[in-house]
Every structure is written in structure tokens, then in C-alpha cells.
Protein backbone atom coordinates (compact mmCIF):
# COMPACT_ATOMS: atom_id res chain seq x y z
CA UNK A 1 -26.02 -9.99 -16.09
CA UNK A 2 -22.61 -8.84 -15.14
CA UNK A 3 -24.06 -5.83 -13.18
CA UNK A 4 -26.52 -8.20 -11.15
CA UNK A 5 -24.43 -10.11 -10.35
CA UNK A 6 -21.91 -7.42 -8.89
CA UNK A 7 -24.99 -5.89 -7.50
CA UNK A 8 -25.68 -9.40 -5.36
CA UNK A 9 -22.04 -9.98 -4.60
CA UNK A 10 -21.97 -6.24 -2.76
CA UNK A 11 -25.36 -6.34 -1.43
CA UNK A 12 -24.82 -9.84 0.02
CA UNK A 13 -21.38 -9.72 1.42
CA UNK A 14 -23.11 -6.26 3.01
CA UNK A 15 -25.59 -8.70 4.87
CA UNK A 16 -21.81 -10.15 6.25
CA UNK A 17 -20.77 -6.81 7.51
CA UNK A 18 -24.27 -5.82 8.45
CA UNK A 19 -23.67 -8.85 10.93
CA UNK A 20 -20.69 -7.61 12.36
CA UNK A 21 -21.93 -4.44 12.89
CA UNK A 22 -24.51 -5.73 14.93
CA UNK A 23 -21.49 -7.31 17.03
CA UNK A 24 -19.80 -4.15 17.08
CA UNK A 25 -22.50 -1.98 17.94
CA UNK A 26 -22.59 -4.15 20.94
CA UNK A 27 -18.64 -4.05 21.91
CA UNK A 28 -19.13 -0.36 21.59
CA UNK A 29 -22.51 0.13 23.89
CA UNK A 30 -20.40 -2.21 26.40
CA UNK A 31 -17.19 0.70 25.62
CA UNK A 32 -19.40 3.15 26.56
CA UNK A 33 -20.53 1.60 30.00
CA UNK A 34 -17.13 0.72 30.43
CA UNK A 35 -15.12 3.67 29.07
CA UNK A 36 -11.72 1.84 29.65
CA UNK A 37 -12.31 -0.10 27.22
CA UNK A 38 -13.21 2.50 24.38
CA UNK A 39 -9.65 3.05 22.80
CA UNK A 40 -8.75 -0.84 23.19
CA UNK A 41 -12.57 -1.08 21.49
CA UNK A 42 -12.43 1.79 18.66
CA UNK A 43 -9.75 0.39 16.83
CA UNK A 44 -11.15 -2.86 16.41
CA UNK A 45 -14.02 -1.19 15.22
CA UNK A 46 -12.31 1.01 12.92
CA UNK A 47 -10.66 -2.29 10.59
CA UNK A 48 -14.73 -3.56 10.77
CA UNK A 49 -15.73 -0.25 9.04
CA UNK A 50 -12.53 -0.37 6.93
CA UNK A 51 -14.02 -3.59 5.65
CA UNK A 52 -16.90 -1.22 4.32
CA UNK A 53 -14.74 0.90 2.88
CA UNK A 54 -13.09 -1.73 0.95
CA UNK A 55 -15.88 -3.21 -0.41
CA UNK A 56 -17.53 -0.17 -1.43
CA UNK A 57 -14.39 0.88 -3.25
CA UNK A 58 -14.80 -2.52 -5.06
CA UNK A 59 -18.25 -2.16 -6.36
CA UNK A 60 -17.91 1.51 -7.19
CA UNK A 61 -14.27 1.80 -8.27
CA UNK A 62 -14.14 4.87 -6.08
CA UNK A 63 -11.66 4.52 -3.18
CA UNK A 64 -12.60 6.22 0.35
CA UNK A 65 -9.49 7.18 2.30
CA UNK A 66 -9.38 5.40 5.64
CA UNK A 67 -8.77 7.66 8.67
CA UNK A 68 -5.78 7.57 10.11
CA UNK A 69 -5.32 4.95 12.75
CA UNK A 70 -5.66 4.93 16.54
CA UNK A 71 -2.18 4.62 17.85
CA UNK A 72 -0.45 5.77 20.52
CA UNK A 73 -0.39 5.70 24.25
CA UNK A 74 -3.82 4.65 26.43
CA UNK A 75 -4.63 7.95 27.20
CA UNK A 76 -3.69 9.37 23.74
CA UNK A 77 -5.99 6.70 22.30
CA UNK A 78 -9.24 8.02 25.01
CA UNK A 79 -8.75 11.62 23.85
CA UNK A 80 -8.62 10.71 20.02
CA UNK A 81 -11.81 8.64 20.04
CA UNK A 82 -13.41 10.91 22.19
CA UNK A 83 -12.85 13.51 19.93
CA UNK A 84 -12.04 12.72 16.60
CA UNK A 85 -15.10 12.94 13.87
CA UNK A 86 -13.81 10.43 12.19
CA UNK A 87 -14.46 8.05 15.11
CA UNK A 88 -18.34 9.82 15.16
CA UNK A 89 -18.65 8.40 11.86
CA UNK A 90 -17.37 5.19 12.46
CA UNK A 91 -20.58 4.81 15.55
CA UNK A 92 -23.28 6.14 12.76
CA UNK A 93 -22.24 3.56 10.07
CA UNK A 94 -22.50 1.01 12.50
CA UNK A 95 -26.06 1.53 13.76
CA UNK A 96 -27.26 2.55 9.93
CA UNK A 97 -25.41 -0.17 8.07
CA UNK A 98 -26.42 -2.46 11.04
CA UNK A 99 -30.07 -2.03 9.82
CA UNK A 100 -30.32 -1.01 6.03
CA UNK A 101 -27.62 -3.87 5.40
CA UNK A 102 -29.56 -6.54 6.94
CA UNK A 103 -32.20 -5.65 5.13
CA UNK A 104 -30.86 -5.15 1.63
CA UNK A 105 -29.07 -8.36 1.88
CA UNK A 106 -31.61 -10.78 3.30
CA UNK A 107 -33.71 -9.17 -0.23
CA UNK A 108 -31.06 -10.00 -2.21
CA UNK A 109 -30.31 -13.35 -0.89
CA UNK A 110 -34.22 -14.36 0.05
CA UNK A 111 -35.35 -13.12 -3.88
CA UNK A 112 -32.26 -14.53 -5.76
CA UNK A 113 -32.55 -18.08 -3.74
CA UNK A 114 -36.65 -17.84 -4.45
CA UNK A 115 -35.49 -17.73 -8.00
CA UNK A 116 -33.45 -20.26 -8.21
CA UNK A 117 -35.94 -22.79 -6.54
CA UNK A 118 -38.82 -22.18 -9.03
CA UNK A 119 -37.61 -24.04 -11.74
CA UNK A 120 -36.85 -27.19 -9.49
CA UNK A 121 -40.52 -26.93 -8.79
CA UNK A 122 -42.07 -28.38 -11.79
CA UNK A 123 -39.58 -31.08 -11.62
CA UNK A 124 -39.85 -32.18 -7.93
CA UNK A 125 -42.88 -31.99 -6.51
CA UNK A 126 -44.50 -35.29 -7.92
CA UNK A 127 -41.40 -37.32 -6.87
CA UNK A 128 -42.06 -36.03 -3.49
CA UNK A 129 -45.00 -37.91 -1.76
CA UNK A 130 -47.13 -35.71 -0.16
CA UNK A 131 -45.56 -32.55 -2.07
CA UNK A 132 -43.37 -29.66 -0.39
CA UNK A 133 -43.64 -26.13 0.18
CA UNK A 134 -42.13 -23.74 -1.67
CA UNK A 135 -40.21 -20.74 -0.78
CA UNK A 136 -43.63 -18.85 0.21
CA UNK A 137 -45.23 -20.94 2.01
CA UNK A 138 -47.46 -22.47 -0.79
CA UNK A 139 -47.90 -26.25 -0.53
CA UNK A 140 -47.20 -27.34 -4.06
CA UNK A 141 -49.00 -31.03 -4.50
CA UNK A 142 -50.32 -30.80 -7.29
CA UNK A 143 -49.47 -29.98 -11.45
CA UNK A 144 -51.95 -26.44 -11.15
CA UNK A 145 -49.97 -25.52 -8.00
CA UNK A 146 -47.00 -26.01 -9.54
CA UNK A 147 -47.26 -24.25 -12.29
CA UNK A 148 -47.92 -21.43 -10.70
CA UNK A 149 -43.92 -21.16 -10.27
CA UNK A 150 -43.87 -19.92 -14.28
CA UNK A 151 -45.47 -16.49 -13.08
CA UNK A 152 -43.69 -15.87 -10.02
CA UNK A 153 -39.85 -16.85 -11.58
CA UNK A 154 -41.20 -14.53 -14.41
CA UNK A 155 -41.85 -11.81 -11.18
CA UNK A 156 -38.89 -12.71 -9.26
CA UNK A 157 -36.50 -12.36 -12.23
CA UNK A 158 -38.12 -8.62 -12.92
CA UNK A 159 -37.32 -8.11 -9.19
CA UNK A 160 -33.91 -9.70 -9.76
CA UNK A 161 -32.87 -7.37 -12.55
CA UNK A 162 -33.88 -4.13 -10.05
CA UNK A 163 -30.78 -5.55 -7.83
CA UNK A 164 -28.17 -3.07 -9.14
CA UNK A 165 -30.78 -0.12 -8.60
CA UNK A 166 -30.95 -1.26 -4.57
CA UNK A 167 -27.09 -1.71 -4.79
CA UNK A 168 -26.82 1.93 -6.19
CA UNK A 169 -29.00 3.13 -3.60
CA UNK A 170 -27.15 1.64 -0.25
CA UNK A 171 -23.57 3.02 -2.08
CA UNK A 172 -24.90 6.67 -2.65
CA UNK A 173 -25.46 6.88 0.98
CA UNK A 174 -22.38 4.26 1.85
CA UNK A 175 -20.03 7.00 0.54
CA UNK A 176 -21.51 10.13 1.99
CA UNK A 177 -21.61 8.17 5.64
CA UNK A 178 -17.72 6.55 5.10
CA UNK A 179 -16.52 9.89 3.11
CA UNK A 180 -13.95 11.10 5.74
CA UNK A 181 -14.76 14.91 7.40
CA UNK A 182 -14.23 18.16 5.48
CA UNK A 183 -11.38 18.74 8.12
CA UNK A 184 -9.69 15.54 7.07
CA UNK A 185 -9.68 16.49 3.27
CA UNK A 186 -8.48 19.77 3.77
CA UNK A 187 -5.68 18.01 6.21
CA UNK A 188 -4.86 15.74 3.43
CA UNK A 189 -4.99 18.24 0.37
CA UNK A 190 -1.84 20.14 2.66
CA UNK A 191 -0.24 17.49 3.16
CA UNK A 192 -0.86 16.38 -0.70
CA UNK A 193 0.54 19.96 -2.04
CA UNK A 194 3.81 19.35 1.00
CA UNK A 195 3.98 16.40 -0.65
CA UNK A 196 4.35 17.81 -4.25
CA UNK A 197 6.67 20.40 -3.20
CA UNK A 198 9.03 17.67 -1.50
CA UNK A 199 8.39 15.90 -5.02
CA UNK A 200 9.74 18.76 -6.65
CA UNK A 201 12.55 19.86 -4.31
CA UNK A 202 13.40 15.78 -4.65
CA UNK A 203 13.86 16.21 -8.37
CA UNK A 204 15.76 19.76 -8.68
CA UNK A 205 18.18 18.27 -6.11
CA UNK A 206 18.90 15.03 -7.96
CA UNK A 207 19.06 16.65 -11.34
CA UNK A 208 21.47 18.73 -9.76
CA UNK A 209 23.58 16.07 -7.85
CA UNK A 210 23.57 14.11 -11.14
CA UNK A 211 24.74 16.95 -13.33
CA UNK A 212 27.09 18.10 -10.67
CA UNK A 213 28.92 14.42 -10.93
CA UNK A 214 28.48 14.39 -14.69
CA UNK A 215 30.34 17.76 -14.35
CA UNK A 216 32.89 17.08 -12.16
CA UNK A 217 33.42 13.56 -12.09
CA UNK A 218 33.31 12.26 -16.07
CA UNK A 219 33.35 15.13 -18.21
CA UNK A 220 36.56 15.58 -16.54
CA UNK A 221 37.61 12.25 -16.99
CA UNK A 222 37.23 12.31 -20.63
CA UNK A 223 38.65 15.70 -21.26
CA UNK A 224 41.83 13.72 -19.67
CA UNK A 225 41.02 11.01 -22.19
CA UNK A 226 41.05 13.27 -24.93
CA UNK A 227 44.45 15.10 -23.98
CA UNK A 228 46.04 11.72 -23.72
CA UNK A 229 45.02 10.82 -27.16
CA UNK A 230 45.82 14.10 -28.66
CA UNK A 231 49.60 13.11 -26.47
CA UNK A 232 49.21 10.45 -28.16
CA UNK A 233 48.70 11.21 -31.30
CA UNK A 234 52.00 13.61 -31.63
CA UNK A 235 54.15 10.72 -30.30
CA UNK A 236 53.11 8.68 -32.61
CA UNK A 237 54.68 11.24 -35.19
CA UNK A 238 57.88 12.07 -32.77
CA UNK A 239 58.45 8.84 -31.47
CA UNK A 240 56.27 5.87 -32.64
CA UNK A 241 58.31 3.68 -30.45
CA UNK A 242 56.90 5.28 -27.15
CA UNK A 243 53.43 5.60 -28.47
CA UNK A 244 51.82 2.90 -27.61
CA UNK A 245 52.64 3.54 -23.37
CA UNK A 246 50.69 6.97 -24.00
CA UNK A 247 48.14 4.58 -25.75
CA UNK A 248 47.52 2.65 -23.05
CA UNK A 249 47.58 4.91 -20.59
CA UNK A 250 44.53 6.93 -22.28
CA UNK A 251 42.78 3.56 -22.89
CA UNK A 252 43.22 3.02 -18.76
CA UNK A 253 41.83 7.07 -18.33
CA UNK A 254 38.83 5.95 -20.74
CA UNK A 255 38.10 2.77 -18.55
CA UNK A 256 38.00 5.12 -15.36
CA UNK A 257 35.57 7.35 -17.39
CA UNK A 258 33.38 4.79 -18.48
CA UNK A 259 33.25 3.29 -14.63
CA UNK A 260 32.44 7.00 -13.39
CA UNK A 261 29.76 6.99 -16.05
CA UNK A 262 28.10 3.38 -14.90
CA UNK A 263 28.20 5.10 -11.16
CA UNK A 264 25.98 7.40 -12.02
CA UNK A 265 23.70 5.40 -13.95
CA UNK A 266 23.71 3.76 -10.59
CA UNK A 267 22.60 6.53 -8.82
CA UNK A 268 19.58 7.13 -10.90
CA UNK A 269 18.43 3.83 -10.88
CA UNK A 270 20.32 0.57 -10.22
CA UNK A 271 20.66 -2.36 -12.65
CA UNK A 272 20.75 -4.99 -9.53
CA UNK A 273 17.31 -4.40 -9.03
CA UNK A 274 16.35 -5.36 -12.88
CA UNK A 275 18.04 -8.41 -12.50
CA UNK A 276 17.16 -9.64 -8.74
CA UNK A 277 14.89 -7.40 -7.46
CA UNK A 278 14.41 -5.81 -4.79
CA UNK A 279 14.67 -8.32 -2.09
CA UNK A 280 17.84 -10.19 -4.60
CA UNK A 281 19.46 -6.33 -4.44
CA UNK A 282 18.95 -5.92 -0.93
CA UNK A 283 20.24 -9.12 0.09
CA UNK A 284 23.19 -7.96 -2.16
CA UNK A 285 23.94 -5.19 0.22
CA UNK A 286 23.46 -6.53 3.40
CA UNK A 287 26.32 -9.12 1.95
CA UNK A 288 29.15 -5.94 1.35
CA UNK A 289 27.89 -4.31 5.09
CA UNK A 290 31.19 -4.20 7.06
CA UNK A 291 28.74 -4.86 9.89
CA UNK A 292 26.83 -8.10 9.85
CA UNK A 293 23.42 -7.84 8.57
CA UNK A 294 20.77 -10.42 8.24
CA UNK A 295 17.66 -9.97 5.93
CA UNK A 296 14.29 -10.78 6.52
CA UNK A 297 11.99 -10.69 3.80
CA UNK A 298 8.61 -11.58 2.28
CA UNK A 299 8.12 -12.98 -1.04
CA UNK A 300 7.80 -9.13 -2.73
CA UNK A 301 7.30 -9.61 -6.75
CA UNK A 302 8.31 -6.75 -8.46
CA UNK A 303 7.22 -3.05 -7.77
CA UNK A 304 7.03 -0.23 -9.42
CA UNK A 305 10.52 0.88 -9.95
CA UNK A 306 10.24 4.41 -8.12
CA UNK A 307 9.37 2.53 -5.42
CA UNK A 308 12.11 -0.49 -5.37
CA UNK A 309 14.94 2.87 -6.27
CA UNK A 310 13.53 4.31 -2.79
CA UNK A 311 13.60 1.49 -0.79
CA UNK A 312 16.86 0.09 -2.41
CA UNK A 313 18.61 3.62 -1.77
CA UNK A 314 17.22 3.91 2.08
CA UNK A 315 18.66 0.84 3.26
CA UNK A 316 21.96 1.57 1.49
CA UNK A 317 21.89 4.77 3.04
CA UNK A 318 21.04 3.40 6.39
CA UNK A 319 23.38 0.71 6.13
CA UNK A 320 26.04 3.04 5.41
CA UNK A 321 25.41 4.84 8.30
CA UNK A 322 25.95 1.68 10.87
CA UNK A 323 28.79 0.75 9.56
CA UNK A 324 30.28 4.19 9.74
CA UNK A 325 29.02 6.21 12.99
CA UNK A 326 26.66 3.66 14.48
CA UNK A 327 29.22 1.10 16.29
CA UNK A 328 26.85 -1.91 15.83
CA UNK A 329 28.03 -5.51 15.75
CA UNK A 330 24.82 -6.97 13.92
CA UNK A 331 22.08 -5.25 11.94
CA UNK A 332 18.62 -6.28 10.36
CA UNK A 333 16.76 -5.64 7.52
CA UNK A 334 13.12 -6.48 7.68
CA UNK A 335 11.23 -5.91 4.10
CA UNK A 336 7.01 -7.25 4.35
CA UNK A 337 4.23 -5.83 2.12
CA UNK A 338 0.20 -5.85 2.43
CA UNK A 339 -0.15 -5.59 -0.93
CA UNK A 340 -0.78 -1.84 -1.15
CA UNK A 341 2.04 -0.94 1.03
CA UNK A 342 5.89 -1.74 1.22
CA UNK A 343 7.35 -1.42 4.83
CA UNK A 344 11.37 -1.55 5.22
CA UNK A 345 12.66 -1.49 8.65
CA UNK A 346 16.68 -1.31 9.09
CA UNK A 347 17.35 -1.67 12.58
CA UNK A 348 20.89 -2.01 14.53
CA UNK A 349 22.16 -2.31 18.11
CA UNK A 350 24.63 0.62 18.04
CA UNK A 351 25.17 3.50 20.13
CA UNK A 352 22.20 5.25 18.68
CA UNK A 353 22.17 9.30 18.49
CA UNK A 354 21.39 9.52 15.24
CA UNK A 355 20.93 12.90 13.97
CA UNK A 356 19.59 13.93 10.78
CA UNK A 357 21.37 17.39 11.01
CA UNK A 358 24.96 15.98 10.99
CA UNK A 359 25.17 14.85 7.50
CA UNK A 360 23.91 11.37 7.57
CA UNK A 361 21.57 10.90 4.93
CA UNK A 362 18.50 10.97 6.80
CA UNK A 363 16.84 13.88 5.64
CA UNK A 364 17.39 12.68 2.09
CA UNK A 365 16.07 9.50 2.70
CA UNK A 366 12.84 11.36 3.90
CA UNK A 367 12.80 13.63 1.34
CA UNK A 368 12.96 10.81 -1.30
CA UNK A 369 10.53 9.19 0.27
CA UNK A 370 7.79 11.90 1.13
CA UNK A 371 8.29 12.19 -2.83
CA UNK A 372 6.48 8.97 -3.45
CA UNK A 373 3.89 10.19 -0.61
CA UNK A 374 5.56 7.68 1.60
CA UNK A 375 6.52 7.82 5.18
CA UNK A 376 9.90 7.47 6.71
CA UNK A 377 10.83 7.65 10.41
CA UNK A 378 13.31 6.83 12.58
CA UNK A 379 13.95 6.01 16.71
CA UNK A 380 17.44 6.60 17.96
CA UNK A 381 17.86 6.86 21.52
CA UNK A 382 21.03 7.46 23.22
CA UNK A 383 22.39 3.98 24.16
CA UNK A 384 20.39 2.33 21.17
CA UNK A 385 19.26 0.77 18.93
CA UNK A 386 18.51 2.63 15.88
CA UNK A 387 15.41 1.81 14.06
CA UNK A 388 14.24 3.24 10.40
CA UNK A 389 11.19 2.68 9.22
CA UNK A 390 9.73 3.55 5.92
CA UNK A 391 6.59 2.58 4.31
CA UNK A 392 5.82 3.12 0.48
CA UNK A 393 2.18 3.01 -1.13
CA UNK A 394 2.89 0.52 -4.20
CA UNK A 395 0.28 1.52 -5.87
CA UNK A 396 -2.24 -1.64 -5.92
């Protein structure tokens, strides 16, 4: 029951999108008449197929990568559409889906509502003067007539259970129509292997930044620790009366050890963001910016916690950076998700310039991010203002 039911959800809400299409096939003729209007057009009619996608990925649990968007400049825009087969695909969905999904759904819906009337038949028709018709044009009036609904709901529900066979049948050929081109797999396996080398490079690089200040930073400090007991220890035996200074000053060495330690632990991954969250940690730094920032947020809910550690350490590294080399007097953080995607925006209206090259952080914020296949840009033109945006798949 469970599979024709699924089976009539996907074939029906098809009939929805089927509809569309039709609407869309006839934004696109007018796009073609009217080529101007073809790259204003073509993304419009990209989210409609998108829809598609979506619900395909729902019924079979196999997600179809959407192409990549049609941004950019006017003209930009014209020679991507014009060109791109992704865009080819797109226009043969339409005019295929337009057809087989009106017809699929207008079965599913015609067949399952025939269904449900027959057993009203029995019940109705004598309290009806005069009688009705039923959903095929029979003109049930009397108790022979309606009887006759026992044999078709028995034929209808045989028709019924052949629903997720029909729904099988438009999503073998939904995915080989939506499937993006060759070109665009073997764009996205590169950019899937860049994307595990960054991963890699990411993780060398922090296990060696974190065993560097492990190194250098606390092992030192309790080697120090350790001397001053062992100090100590012998002027406790020399000269108990000045032991306890040496004491104290070990227990101070051991504090400053212990703090190194937590920084670290910070590094990797931040307590704040266990106990507020992302947004709660955020709005934590934004507070301590020698610059005054404001944050704009959405109601996030927890993430998964390579992606809140990303986010969390790009706007502290961006926020670093205006208040040392930007000369801002206010800056924004904007955090908003779709529910598959987290977007972080730190923007400021400083002198702009930035340059990843000169030791500001930038290219470790994109390397951190590419890690998580995410995406992380930034505009900086001379004069201002700086903008960084990074978006992080969340995994939903």
C-alpha cells in the first residue's frame, strides 16, 4: 500500500509539473521569437525543471545534480543558454514531461478517484431521485446497475495496484532525460578529486599547525612546570621557608600551560559552539570585534559540526582582518540557510584591497572550506567594501 501510494503522490504531483511545463514551453517558444528574452527566460525555466529533479530524487532516493546556474552578465547569460547542453536538456524535458506527465497523472488521478466513487455507489443512488451517473458515463438508477460497481472497483483496484509499475516507468526515463551531460560529470569528478586533495592538504596542515603549537607552545610550558617543581622540590630541603614562593610560582607556570592547552582545543573545535551554537558563537564574536559589527541571522538549528567549525573560523578570520588592515567603522555578518546550504557573508566598508597573498587568512579560509566541498569567495575593490562569501552544503 505504501508503494501505491508513493507511486500516486509522484505520478500526481507530475500532472502539477506537467502543467507548468506546458507554461514554460510557452515562455520559451515566446524566448525564441524574442531572443532577448532567452537568458531572463532560461533561468526561470531551469528552478521549473529543478522542481523535477527534486521530486524524482524523492521517489527514487537517487539525487540528480542540478546544473550549475545561469548567472552573470546579459550577454554572458545569451552565450551560456545558447550553448550549454545542460540548457538542451532543460527544452527536451519540457516538451516530453509536458506530454507523458499529463498523461500519467490524469491515469493516476482519473483511476484512483473512479475507485474511490464505486463504493458510494451502492449507497447513493436510490437516495438520489432520478439516479446519477457514475464516473463512466453509466446512468446508475437502478439496484442491477449498481451493482455493477462490485466488478469494476474489483478492476480498478487491479489497475490501482499497477500504479508503482507506471511510476517506475516515467522515473527510468525521468533520470536518463534530467541526468546532467557526460561533460558535466567528468567536470564534477575533477573538481570532486581537487576537492579531496584540498581535503587532504586541509588536514596535513592542521595536524601540523596543531602539533607545531603543542610543540612549541605547551610542551614547553610544562617542561618549565616541571623545572620549577624539581626547584622546588630542593628548596624545600635547603630552605623550607622560601619554598612555598617557588611553589607558587610553578602552580602560576602550570595555569599558563593548562590555558595554552584549552587554546588549542580551541583551535580544533570550539566549545562556544556546543553551548550556543553557531549563530550564539557568532554573535559572541561580533561582540569582542574592535570594529562594530552587527549580526544578521536566521533561525539555523544545529549543523553538523565540520560545518559550524568552518563557518565559525571564517568569520573570525574575516573579522580579524577588518579590524586589523581593513580601516572599517561598521561591519556585518549575514548567516541564512535553505536547508541544504549554509551561506555566511562578512561584509565591511573599509578601504578594501584585500589580498589573499599578503598573509591574511584568506587562502586558509578557502582551503578549509573547499575541504567540506564548499565555496568561498571574496570582492575587494580598491576604495571598498570588502565582501566574503562562503556557502557550505549541510548535508540535508
Amino acid at each position: 500500500m505504501k508503494r501505491i501510494w508513493a507511486a500516486f503522490v509522484y505520478l500526481a504531483t507530475g500532472l502539477l509539473t506537467a502543467t507548468a511545463s506546458w507554461l514554460a514551453l510557452g515562455v520559451l517558444l515566446l524566448s525564441v521569437v524574442v531572443l532577448p528574452l532567452l537568458p531572463i527566460t532560461a533561468p526561470a525555466i531551469r528552478r521549473i525543471v529543478d522542481l523535477d529533479r527534486r521530486r524524482l530524487a524523492r521517489f527514487t532516493n537517487k539525487t540528480l545534480p542540478s546544473p550549475e546556474p545561469l548567472t552573470g552578465p546579459w550577454l554572458h547569460r545569451a552565450q551560456r543558454v545558447l550553448s550549454d547542453p545542460a540548457s538542451r536538456k532543460d527544452g527536451t524535458w519540457l516538451i516530453t514531461h509536458a506530454l507523458y506527465g499529463t498523461v500519467f497523472g490524469a491515469i493516476a488521478i482519473s483511476i484512483s478517484g473512479a475507485l474511490l466513487q464505486q463504493p458510494l455507489v451502492p449507497l447513493l443512488w436510490w437516495s438520489i431521485p432520478g439516479g446519477f451517473a457514475n464516473s463512466f458515463g453509466v446512468h446508475v438508477d437502478s439496484w442491477l446497475k449498481a451493482l455493477l460497481s462490485v466488478p469494476i472497483a474489483i478492476v480498478l483496484t487491479l489497475i490501482v495496484t499497477q500504479l508503482p509499475k507506471l511510476a517506475a516507468l516515467d522515473a527510468k526515463w525521468a533520470e536518463k532525460l534530467l541526468a546532467p551531460p557526460k561533460a558535466s560529470l567528468e567536470k564534477r569528478l575533477a573538481e570532486v578529486v581537487a576537492t579531496r586533495a584540498a581535503a587532504l592538504q586541509a588536514h596535513g596542515a592542521e595536524l601540523r599547525r596543531i602539533e607545531r603549537n603543542l610543540h612549541d607552545g605547551t610542551q614547553n610550558k610544562l617542561v618549565g612546570v616541571v623545572m620549577m617543581l624539581g626547584l622546588a622540590e630542593r628548596t624545600l630541603k635547603q630552605n623550607p621557608d622560601n619554598a612555598l614562593q617557588a611553589l607558587l610560582r610553578a602552580q602560576d607556570a602550570a595555569g599558563d600551560a593548562l590555558e595554552e592547552l584549552r587554546n588549542v582545543v580551541r583551535s580544533i573545535h570550539p566549545p562556544v559552539l556546543e553551548d550556543l551554537g553557531l549563530d550564539g558563537a557568532i554573535q559572541a564574536l561580533a561582540a569582542r570585534c574592535p570594529v562594530p559589527c552587527i549580526l544578521q541571522a536566521d533561525h539555523l538549528g544545529r549543523m553538523p559540526a565540520a560545518v559550524e567549525a568552518a563557518a565559525y573560523f571564517a568569520v573570525a578570520e574575516a573579522l580579524t582582518n577588518v579590524a586589523k588592515h581593513s580601516g572599517a567603522r561598521h561591519a556585518k555578518v549575514i548567516l541564512g540557510t535553505d536547508g541544504s546550504r549554509l551561506t555566511v557573508v562578512v561584509h565591511d566598508d573599509g578601504k578594501g584591497g584585500a589580498d589573499e597573498k599578503q598573509g591574511t587568512g584568506l587562502d586558509g579560509i578557502r582551503g578549509r572550506v573547499a575541504a567540506l566541498d564548499g565555496i568561498a569567495a571574496i570582492s575587494s575593490p580598491e576604495g571598498g567594501p570588502t565582501v566574503l562569501t562562503v556557502v557550505l552544503p549541510i548535508g540535508k
